[in-house]
C-alpha atoms as a PDB file:
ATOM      1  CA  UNK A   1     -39.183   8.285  23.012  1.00  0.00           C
ATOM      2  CA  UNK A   2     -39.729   8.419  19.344  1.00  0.00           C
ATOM      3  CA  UNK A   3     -36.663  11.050  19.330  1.00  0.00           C
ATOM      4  CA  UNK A   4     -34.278   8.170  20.819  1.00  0.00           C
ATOM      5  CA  UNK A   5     -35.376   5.203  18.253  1.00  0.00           C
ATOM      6  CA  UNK A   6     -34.903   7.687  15.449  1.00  0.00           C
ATOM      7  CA  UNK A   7     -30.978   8.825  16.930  1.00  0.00           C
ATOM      8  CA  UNK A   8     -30.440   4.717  17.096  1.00  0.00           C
ATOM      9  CA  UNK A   9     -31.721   3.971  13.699  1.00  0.00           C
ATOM     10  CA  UNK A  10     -29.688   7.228  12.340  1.00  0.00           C
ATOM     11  CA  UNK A  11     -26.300   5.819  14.226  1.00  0.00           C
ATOM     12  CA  UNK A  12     -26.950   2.593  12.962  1.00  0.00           C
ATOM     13  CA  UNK A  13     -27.222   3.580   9.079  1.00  0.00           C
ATOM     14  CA  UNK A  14     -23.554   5.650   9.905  1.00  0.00           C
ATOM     15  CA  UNK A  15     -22.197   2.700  11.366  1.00  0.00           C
ATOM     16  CA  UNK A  16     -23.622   0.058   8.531  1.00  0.00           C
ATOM     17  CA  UNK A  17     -22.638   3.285   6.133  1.00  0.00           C
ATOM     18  CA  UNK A  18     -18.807   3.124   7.360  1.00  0.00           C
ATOM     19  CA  UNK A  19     -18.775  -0.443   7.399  1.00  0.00           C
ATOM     20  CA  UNK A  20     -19.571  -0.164   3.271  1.00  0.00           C
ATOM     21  CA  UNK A  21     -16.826   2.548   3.262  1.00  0.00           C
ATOM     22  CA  UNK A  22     -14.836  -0.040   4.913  1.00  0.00           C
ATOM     23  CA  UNK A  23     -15.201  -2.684   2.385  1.00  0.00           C
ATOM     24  CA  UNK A  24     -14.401  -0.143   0.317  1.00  0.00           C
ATOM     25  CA  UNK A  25     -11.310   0.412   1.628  1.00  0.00           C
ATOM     26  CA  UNK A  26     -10.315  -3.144   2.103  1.00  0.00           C
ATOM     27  CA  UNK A  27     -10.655  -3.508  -2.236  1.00  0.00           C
ATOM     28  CA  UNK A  28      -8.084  -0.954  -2.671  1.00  0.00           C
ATOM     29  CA  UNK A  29      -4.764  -1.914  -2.154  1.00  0.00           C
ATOM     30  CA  UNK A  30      -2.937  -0.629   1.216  1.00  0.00           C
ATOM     31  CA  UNK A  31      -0.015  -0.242  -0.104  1.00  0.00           C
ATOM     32  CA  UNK A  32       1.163   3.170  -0.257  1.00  0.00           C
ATOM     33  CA  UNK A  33       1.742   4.993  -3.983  1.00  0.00           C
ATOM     34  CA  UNK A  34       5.373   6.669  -4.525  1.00  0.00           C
ATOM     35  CA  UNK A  35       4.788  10.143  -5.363  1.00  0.00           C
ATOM     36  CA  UNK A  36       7.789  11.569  -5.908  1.00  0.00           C
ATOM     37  CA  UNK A  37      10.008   8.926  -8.316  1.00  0.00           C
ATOM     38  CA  UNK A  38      13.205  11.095  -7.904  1.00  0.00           C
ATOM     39  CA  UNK A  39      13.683  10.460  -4.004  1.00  0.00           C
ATOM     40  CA  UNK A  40      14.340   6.960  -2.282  1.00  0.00           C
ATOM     41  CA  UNK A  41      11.285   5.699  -1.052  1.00  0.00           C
ATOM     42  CA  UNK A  42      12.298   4.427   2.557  1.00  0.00           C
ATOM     43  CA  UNK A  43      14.730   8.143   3.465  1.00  0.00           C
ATOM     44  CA  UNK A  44      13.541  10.491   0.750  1.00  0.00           C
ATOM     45  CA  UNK A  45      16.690  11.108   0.019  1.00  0.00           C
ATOM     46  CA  UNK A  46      17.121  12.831  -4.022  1.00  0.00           C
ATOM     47  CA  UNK A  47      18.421  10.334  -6.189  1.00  0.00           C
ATOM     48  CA  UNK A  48      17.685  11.972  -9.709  1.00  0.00           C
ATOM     49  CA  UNK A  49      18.780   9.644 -12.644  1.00  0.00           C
ATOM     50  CA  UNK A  50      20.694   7.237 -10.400  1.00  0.00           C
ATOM     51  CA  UNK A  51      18.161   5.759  -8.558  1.00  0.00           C
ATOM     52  CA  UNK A  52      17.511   1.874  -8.457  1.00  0.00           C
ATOM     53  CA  UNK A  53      13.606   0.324  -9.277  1.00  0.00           C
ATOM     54  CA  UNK A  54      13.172  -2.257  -7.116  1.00  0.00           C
ATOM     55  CA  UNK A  55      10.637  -4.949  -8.335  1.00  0.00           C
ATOM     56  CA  UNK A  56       7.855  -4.118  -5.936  1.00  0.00           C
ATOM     57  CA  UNK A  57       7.713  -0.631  -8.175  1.00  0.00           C
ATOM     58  CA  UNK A  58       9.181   1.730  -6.128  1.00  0.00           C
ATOM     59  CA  UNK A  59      12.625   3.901  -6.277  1.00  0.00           C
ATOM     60  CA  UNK A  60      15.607   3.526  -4.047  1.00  0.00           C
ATOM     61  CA  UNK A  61      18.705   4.970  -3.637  1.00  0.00           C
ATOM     62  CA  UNK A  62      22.201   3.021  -3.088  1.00  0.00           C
ATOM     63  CA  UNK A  63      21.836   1.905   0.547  1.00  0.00           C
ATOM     64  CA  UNK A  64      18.357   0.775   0.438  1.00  0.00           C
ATOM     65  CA  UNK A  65      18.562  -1.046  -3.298  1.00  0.00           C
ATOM     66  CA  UNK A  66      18.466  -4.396  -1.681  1.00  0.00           C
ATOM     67  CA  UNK A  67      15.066  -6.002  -0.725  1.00  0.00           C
ATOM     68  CA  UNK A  68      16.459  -6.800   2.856  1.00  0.00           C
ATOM     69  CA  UNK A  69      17.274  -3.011   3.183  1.00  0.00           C
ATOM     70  CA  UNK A  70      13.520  -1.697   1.877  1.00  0.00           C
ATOM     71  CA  UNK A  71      11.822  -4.607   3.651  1.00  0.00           C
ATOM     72  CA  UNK A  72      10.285  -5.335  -0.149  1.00  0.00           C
ATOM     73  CA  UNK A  73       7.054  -6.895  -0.447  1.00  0.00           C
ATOM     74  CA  UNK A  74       7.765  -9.113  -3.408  1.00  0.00           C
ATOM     75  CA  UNK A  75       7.678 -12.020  -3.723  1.00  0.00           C
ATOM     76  CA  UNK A  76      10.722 -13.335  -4.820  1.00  0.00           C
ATOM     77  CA  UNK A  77      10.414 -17.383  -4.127  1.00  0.00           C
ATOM     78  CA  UNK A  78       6.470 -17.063  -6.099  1.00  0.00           C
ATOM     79  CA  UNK A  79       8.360 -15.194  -9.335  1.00  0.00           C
ATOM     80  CA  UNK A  80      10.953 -18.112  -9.353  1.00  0.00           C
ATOM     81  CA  UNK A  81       8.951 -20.979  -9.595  1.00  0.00           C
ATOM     82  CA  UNK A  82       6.667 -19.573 -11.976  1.00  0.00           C
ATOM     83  CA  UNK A  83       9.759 -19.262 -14.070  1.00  0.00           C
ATOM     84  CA  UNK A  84      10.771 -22.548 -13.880  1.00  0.00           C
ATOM     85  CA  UNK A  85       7.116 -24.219 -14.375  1.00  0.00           C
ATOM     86  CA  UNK A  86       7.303 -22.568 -17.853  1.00  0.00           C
END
């Protein structure tokens, strides 16, 4: 009996343990880090020198420049009126 209570209290300190690891997690940022700055980030193709930086900070080659073709995460309507307040 005292076996069972110990098992409990050792899954519950893993699951409250995870749960920190989780926070953890959650103050990192999710977005993913481009290793490899020579290759388009959405088909890995090479791109070398001629590759385009998009403004969310990652490398693209000709067809997937655009922010409708990358699905880009920046915020584009935010940057423009902060422009104009100034």
């Amino acid at each position: 009996d005292g076996e069972g209570g110990g098992a409990d209290s050792a899954s519950a300190s893993a699951s409250a343990s995870a749960a920190a690891g989780d926070g953890e997690g959650n103050e990192t940022p999710s977005r993913p880090v481009q290793k490899n700055r020579k290759r388009c980030f959405k088909c890995r193709k090479k791109v070398g020198l001629t590759g385009f930086r998009c403004r969310c900070d990652y490398v693209f080659c000709g067809l997937h420049r655009y922010a409708d073709a990358h699905e880009c995460d920046f915020d584009y309507v935010a940057h423009d009126r902060d422009i104009l307040s100034k």
